[in-house]
N, C-alpha and C. Protein backbone atom coordinates (compact mmCIF):
# COMPACT_ATOMS: atom_id res chain seq x y z
N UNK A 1 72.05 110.80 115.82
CA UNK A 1 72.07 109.35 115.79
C UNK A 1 73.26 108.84 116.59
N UNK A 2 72.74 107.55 117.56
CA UNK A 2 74.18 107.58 118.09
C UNK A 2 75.03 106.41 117.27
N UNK A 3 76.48 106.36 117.75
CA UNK A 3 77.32 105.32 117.31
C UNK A 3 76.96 103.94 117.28
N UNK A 4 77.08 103.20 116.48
CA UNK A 4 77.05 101.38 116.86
C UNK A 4 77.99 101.16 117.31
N UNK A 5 77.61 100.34 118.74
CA UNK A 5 78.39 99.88 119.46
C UNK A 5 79.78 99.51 118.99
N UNK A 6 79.81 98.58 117.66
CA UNK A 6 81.06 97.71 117.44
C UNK A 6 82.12 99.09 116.49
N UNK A 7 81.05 100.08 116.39
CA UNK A 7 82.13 100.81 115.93
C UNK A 7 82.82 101.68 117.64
N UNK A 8 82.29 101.69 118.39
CA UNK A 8 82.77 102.47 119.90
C UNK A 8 83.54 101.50 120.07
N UNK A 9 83.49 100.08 120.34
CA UNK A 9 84.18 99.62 120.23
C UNK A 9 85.79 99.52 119.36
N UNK A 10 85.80 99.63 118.30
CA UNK A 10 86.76 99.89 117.46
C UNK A 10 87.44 101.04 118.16
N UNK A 11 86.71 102.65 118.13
CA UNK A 11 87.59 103.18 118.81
C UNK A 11 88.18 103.34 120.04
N UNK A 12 87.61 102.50 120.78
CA UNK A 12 87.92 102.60 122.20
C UNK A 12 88.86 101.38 122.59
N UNK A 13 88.64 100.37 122.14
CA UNK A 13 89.62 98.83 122.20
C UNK A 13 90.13 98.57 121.20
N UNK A 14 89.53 98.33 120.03
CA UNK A 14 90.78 97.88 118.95
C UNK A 14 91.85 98.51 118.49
N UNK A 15 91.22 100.02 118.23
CA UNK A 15 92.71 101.21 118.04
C UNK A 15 93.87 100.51 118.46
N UNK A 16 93.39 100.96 119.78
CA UNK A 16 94.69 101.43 120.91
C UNK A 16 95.84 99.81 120.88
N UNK A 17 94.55 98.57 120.75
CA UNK A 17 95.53 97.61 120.82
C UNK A 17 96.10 96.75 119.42
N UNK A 18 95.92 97.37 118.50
CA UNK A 18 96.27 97.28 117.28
C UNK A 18 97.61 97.81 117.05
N UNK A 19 97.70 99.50 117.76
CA UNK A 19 98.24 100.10 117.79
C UNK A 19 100.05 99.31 118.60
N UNK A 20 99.64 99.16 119.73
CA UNK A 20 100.33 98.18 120.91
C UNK A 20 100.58 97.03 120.18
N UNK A 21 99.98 96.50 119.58
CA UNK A 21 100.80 95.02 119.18
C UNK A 21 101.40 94.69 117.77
N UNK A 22 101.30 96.00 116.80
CA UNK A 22 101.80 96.14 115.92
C UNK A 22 102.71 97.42 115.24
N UNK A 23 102.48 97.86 116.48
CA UNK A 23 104.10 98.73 116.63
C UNK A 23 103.69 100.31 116.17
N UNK A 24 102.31 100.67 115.64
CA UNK A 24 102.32 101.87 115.07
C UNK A 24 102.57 103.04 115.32
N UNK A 25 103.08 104.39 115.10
CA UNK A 25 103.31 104.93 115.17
C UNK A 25 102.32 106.16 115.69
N UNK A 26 101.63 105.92 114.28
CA UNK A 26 100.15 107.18 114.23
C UNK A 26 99.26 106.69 114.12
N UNK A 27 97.80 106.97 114.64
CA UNK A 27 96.68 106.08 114.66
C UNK A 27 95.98 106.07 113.28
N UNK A 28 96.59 107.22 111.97
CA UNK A 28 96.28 106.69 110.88
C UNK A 28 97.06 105.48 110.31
N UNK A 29 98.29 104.75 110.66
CA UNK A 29 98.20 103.70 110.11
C UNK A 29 97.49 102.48 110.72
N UNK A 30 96.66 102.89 111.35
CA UNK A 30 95.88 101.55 112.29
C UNK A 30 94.64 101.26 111.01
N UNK A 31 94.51 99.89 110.68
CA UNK A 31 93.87 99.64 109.61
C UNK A 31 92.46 99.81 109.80
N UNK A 32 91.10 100.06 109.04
CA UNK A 32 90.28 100.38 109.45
C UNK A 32 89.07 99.13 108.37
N UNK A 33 87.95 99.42 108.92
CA UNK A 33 87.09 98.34 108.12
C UNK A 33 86.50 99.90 106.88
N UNK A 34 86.34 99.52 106.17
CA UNK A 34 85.56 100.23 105.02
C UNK A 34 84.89 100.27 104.12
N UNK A 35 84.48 99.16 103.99
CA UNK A 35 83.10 98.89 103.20
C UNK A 35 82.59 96.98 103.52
N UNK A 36 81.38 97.13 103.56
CA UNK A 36 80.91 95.27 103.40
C UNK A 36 80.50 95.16 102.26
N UNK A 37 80.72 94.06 101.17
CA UNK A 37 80.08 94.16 100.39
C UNK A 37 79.37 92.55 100.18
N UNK A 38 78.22 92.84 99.80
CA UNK A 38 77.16 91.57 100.07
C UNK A 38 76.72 91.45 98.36
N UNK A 39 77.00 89.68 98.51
CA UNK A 39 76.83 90.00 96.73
C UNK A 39 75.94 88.39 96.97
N UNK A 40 75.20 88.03 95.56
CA UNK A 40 74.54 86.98 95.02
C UNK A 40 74.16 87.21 93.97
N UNK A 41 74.63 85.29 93.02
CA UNK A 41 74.53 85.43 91.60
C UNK A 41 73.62 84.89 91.57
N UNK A 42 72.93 84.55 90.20
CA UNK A 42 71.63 83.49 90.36
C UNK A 42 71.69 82.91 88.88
N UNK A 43 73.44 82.51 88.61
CA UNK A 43 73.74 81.91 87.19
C UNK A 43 72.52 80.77 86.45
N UNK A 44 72.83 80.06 87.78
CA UNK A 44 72.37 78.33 87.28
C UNK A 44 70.95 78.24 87.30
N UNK A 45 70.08 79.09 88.26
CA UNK A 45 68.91 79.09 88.14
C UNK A 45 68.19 78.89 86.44
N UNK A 46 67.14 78.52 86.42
CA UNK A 46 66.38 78.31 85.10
C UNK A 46 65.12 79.26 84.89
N UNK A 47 65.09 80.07 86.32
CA UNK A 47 63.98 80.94 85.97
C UNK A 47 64.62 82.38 86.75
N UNK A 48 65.50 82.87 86.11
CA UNK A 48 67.01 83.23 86.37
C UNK A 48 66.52 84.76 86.88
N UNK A 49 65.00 85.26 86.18
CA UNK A 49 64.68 86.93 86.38
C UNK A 49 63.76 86.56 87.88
N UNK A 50 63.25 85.96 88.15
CA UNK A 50 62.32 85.37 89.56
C UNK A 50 63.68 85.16 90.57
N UNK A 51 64.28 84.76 90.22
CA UNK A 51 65.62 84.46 91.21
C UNK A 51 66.47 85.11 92.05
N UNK A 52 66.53 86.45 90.55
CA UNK A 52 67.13 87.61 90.93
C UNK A 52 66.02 88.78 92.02
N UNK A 53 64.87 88.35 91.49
CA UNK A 53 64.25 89.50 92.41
C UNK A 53 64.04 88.79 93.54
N UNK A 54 63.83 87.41 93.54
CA UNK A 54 64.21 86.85 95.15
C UNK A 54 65.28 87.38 95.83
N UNK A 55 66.72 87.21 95.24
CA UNK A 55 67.70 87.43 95.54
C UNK A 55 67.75 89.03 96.39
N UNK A 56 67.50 89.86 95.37
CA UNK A 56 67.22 91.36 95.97
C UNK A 56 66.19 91.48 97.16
N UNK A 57 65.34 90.82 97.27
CA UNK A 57 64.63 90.98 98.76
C UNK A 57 65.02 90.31 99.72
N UNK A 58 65.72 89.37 98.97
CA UNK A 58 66.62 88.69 100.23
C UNK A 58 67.75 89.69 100.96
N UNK A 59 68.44 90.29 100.35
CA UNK A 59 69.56 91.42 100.57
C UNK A 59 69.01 91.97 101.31
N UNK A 60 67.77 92.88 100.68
CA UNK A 60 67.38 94.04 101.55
C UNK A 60 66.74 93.79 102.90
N UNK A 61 66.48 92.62 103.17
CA UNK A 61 66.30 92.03 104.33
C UNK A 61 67.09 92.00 104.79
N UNK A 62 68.36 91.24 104.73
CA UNK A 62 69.69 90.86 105.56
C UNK A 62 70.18 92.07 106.05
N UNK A 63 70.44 93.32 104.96
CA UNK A 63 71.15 94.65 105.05
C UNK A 63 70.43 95.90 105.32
N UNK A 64 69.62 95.69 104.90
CA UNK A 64 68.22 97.02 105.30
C UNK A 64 69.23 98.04 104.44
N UNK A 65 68.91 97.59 103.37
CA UNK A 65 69.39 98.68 101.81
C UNK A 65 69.39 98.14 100.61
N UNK A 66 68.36 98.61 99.83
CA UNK A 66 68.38 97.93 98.82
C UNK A 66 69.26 97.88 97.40
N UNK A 67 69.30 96.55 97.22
CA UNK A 67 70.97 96.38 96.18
C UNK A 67 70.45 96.39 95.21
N UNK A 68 71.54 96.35 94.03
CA UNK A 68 71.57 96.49 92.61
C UNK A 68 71.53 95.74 91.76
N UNK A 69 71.22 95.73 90.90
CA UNK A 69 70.98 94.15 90.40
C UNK A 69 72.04 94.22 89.09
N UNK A 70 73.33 92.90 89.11
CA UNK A 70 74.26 93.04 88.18
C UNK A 70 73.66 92.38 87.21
N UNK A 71 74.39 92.69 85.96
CA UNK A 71 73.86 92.08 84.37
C UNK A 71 75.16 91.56 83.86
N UNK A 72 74.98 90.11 83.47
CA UNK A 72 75.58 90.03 82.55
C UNK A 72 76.34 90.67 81.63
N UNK A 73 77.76 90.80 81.03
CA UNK A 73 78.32 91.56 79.97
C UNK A 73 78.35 90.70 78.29
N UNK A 74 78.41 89.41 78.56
CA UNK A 74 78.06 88.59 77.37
C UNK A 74 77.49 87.44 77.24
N UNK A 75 77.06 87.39 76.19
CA UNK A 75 76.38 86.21 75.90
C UNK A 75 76.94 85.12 76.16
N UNK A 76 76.52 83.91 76.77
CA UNK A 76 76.98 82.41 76.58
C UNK A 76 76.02 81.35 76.41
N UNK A 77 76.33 80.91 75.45
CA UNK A 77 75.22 79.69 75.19
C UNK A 77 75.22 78.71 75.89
N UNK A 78 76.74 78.27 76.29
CA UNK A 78 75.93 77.20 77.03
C UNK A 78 75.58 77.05 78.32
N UNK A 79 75.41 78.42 78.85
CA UNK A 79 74.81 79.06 79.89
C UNK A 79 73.40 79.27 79.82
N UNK A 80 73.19 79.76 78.74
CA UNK A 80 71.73 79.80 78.05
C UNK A 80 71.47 81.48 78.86
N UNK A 81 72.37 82.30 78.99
CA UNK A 81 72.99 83.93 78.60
C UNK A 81 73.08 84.40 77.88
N UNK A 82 71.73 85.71 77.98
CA UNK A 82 71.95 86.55 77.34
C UNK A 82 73.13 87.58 77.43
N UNK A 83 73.02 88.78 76.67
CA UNK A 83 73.98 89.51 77.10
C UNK A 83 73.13 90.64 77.80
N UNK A 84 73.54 91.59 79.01
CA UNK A 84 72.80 92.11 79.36
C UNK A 84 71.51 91.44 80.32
N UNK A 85 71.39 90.41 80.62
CA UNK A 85 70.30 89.79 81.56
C UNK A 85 70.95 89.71 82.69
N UNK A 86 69.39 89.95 83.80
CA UNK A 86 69.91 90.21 84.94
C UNK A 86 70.23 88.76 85.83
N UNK A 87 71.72 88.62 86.63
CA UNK A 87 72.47 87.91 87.21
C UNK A 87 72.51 87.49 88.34
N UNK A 88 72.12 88.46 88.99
CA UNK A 88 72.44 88.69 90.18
C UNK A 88 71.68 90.06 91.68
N UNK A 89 72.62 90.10 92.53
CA UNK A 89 72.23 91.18 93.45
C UNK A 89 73.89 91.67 94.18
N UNK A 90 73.72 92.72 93.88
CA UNK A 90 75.00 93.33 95.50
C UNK A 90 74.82 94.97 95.99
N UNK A 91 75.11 94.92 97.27
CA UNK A 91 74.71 95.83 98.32
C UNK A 91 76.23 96.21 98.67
N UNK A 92 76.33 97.25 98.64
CA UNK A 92 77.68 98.18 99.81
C UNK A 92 77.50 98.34 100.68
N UNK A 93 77.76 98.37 101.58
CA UNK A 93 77.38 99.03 103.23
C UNK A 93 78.66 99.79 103.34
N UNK A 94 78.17 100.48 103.95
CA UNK A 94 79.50 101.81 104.70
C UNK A 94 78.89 102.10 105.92
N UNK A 95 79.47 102.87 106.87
CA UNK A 95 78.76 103.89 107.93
C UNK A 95 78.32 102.86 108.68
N UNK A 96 77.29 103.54 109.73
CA UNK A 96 76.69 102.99 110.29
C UNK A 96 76.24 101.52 110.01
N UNK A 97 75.51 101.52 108.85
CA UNK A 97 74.83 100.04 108.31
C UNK A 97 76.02 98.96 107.99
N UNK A 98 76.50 99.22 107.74
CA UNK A 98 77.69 97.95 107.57
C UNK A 98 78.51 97.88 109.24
N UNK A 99 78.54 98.59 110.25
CA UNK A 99 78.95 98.30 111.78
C UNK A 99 77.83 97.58 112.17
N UNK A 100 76.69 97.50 111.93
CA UNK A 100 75.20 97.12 112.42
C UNK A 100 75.99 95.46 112.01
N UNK A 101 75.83 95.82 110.06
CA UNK A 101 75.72 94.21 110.13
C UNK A 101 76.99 93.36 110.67
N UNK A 102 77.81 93.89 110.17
CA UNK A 102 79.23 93.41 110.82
C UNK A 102 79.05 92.50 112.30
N UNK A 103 78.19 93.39 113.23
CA UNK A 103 77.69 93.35 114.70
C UNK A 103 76.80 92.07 114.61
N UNK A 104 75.91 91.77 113.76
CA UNK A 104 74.74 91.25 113.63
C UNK A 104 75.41 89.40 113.09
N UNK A 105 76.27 89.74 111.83
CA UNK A 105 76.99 89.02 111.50
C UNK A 105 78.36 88.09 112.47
N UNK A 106 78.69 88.71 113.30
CA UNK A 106 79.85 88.04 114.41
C UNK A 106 78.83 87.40 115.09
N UNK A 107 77.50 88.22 115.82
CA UNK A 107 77.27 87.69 116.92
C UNK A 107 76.01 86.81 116.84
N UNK A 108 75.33 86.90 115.90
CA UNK A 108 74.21 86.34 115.95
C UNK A 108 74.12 85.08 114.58
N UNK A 109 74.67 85.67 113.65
CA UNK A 109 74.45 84.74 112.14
C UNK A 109 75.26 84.17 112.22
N UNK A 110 76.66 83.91 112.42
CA UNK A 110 77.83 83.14 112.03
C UNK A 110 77.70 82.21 113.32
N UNK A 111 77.15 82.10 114.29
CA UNK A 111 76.71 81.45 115.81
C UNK A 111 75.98 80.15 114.98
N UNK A 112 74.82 80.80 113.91
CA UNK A 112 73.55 80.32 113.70
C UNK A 112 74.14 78.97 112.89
N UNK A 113 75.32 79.20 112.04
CA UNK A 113 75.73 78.28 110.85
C UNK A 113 75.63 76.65 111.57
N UNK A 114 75.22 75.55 111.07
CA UNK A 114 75.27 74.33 111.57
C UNK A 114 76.31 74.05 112.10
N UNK A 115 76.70 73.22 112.92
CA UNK A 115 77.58 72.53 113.34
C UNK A 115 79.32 73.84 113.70
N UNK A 116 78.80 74.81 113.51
CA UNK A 116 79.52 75.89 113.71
C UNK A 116 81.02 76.10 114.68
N UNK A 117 82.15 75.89 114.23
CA UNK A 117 83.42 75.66 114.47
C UNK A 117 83.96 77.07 114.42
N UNK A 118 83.82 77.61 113.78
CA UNK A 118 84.33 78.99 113.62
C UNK A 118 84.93 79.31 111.85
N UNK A 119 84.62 80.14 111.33
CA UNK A 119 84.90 80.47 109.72
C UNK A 119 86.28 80.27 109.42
N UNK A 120 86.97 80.16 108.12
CA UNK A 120 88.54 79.94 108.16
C UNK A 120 88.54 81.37 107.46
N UNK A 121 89.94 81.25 108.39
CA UNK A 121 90.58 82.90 108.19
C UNK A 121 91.60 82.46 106.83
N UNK A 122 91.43 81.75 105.95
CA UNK A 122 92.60 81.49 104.72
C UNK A 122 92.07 82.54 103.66
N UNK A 123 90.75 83.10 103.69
CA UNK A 123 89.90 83.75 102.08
C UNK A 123 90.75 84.98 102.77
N UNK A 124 91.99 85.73 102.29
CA UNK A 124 92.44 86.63 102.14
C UNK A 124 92.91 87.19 100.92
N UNK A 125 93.05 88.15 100.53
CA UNK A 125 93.49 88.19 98.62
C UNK A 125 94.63 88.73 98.65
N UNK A 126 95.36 88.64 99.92
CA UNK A 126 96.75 89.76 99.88
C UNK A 126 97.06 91.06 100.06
N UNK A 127 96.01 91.80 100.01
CA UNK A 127 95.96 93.04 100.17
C UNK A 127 95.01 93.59 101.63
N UNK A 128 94.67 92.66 102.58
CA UNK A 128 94.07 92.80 103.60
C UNK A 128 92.33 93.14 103.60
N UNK A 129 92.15 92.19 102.69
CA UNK A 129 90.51 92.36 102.43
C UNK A 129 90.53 90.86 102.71
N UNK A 130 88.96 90.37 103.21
CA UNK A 130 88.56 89.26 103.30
C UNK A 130 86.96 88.69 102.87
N UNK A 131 87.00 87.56 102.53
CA UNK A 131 85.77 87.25 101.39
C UNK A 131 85.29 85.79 102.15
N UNK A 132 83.74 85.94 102.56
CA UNK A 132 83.56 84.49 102.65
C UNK A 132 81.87 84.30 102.22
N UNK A 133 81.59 83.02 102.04
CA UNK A 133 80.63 82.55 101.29
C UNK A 133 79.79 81.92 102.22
N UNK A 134 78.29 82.09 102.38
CA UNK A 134 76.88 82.03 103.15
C UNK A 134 76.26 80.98 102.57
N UNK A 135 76.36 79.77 102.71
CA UNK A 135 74.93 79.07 101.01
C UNK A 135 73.73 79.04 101.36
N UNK A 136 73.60 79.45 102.50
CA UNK A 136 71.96 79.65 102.66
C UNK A 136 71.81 80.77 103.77
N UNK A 137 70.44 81.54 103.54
CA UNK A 137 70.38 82.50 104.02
C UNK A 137 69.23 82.07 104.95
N UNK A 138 68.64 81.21 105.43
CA UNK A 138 68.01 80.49 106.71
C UNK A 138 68.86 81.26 108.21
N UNK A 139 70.48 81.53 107.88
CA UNK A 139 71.27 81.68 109.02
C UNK A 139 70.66 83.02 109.76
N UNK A 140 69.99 84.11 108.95
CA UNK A 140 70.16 85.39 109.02
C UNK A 140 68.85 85.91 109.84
N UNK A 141 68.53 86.03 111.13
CA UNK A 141 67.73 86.10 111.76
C UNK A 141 66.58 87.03 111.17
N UNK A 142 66.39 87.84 110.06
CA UNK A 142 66.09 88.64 109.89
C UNK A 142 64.94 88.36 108.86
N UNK A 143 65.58 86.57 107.94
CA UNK A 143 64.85 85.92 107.37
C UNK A 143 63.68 84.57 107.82
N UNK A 144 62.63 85.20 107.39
CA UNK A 144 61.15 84.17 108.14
C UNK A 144 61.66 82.94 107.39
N UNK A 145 61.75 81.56 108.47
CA UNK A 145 61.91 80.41 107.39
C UNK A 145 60.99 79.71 106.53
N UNK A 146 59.91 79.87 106.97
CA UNK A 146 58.72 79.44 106.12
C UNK A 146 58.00 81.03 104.91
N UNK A 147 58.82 81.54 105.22
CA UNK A 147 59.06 82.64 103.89
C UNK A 147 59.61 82.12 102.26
N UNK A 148 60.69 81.68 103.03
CA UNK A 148 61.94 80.79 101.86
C UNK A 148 61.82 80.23 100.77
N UNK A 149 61.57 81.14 99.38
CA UNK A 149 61.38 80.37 98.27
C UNK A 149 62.21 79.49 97.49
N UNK A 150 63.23 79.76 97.71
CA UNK A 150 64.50 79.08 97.24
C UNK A 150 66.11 79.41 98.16
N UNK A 151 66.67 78.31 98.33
CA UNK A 151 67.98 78.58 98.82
C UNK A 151 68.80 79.71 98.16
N UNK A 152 69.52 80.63 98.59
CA UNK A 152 70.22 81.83 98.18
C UNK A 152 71.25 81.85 98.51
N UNK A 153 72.13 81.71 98.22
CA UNK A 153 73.85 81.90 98.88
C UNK A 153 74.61 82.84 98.80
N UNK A 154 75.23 83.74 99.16
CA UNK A 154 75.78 84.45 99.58
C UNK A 154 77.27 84.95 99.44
N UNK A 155 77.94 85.99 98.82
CA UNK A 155 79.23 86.27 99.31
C UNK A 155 79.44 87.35 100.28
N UNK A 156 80.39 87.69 101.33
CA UNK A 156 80.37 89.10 101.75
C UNK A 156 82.21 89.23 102.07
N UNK A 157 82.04 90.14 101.29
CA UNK A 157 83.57 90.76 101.26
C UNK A 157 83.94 92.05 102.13
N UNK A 158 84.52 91.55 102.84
CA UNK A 158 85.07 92.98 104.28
C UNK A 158 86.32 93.58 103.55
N UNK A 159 86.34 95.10 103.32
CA UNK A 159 87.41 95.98 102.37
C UNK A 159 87.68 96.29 103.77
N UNK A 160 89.09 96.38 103.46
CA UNK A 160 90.13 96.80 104.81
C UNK A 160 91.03 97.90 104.37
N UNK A 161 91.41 98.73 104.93
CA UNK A 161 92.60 99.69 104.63
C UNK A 161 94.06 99.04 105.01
N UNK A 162 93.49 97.81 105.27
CA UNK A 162 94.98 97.39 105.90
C UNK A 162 96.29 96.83 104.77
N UNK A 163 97.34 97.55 104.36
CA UNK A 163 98.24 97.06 103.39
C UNK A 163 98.69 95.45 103.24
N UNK A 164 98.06 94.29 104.58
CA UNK A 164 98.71 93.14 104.52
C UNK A 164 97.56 92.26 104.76
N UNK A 165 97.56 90.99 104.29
CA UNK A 165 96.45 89.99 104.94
C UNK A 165 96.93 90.15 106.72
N UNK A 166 97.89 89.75 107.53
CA UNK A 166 98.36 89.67 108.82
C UNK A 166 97.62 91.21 109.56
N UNK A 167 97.99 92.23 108.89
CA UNK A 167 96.85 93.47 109.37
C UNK A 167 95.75 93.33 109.32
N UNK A 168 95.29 92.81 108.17
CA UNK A 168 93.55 93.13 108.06
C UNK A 168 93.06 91.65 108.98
N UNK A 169 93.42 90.81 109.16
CA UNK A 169 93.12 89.02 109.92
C UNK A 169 93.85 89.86 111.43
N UNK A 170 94.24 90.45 111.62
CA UNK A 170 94.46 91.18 113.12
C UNK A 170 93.47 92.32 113.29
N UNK A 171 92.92 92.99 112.55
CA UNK A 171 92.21 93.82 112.76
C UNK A 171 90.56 93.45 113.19
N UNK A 172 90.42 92.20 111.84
CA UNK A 172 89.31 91.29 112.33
C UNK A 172 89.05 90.67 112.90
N UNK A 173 90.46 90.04 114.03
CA UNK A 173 89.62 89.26 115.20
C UNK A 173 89.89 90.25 116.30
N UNK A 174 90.42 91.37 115.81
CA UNK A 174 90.03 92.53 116.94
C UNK A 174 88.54 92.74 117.26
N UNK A 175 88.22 92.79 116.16
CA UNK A 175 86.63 93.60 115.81
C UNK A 175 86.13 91.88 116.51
N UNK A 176 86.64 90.96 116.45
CA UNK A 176 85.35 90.15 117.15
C UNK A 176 85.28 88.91 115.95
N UNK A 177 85.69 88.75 114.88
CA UNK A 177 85.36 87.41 113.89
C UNK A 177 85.81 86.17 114.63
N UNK A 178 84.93 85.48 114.55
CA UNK A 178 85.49 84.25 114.97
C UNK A 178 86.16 83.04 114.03
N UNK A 179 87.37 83.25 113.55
CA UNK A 179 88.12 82.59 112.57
C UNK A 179 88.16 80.84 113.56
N UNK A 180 88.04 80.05 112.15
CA UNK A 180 88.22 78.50 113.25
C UNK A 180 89.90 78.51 113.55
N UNK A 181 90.69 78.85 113.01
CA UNK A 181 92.06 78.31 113.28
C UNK A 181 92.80 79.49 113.95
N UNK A 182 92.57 80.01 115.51
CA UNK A 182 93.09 81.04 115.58
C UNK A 182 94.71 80.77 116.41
N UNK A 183 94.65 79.58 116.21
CA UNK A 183 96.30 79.20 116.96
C UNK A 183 97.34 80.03 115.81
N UNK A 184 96.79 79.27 114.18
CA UNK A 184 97.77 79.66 113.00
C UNK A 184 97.21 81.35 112.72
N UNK A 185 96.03 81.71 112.94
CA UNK A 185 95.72 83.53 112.56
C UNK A 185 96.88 83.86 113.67
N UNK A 186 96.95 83.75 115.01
CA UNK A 186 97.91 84.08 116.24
C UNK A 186 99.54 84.53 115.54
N UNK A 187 99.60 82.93 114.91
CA UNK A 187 100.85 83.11 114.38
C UNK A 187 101.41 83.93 113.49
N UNK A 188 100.52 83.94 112.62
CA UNK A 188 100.81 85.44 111.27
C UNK A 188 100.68 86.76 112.25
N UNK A 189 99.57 87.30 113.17
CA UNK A 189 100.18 87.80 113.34
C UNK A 189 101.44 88.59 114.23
N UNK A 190 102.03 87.61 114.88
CA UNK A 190 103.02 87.56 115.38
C UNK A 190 104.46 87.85 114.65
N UNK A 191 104.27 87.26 113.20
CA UNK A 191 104.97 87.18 112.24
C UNK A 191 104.80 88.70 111.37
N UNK A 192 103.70 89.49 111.53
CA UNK A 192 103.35 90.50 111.13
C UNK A 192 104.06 91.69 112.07
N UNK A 193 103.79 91.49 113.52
CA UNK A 193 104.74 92.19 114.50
C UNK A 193 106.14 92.21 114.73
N UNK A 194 106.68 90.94 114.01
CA UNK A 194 108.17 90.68 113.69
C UNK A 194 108.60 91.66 112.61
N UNK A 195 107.95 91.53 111.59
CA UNK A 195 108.03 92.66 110.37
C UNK A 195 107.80 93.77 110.64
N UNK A 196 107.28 94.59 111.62
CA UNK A 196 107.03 95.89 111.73
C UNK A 196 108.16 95.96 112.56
């Protein structure tokens, strides 16, 4: 099987200049992408088990792997939650399939979003992972629009090996994200190369 491109990419351009503009030493501390994770709840819905199995064919469409369906841990009433009822959907990607979507996701879906400015690079959690939110899955070329039983929204969380938000927000507009504010992403990491 051969490589996805955006991962040849990675090793052939982002390494080396990751490497170069943040001072590293060894190409294991060059931060790496390592898992996507694609999640949807289906709290508020009222026909909450139809929702969820929407939800799951929606995934396995977007990701070409089929996800898991989370449950509830307790009851809430005024949720009208059981304990144990199903919630939701989420998918891992690793390997190959998560470089695909990653690829699919920069260049084709995040293009697709309305009025499209570019995503904000602020959803960082500190530890060089990044999280952003889809509310409709119309964007995802993969989905027929006159298919569409209900709007589905989306989280997808990019796990980074990178120890800093300034690493992992440098690593990702290596790889190609198109963050809207890249004057202030520029600046962190500049401020990240000051610190190393």
């Amino acid at each position: 099987m051969s490589t996805p491109a955006l991962q040849q990419h990675y090793k052939d351009k982002v390494v080396p200049a990751l490497t170069k503009t943040l001072g590293y030493t060894n190409l294991h501390q060059v931060p790496r992408l390592e898992k996507i994770v694609v999640t949807s709840c289906m709290g508020k819905s009222p026909d909450r088990k139809v929702a969820v199995d929407d939800a799951v064919n929606e995934i396995q469409k977007i990701t070409g792997q089929r996800p898991s369906i989370t449950f509830s841990k307790k009851a809430v009433a005024n949720f009208k939650l059981r304990e144990n009822e199903a919630l939701g959907a989420r998918v891992t990607l690793r390997g190959a399939r998560m470089w695909e979507f990653l690829h699919r996701f920069i260049n084709v879906t995040a293009p697709n979003i309305r009025d499209f400015r570019g995503i904000s690079s602020k959803s960082f959690d500190g530890r060089g992972n990044y999280a952003c939110g889809v509310s409709d899955q119309s964007i995802f070329p993969e989905i027929e629009i006159d298919q569409i039983k209900r709007q589905i929204g989306f989280d997808l969380i990019f796990v980074t090996s990178a120890p800093t938000d300034a690493e992992g927000r440098a690593l990702l507009m290596e790889l190609g994200m198109p963050f809207r504010d890249m004057k202030k992403a520029n600046e962190v990491e500049a401020e990240a190369v000051a610190a190393n």
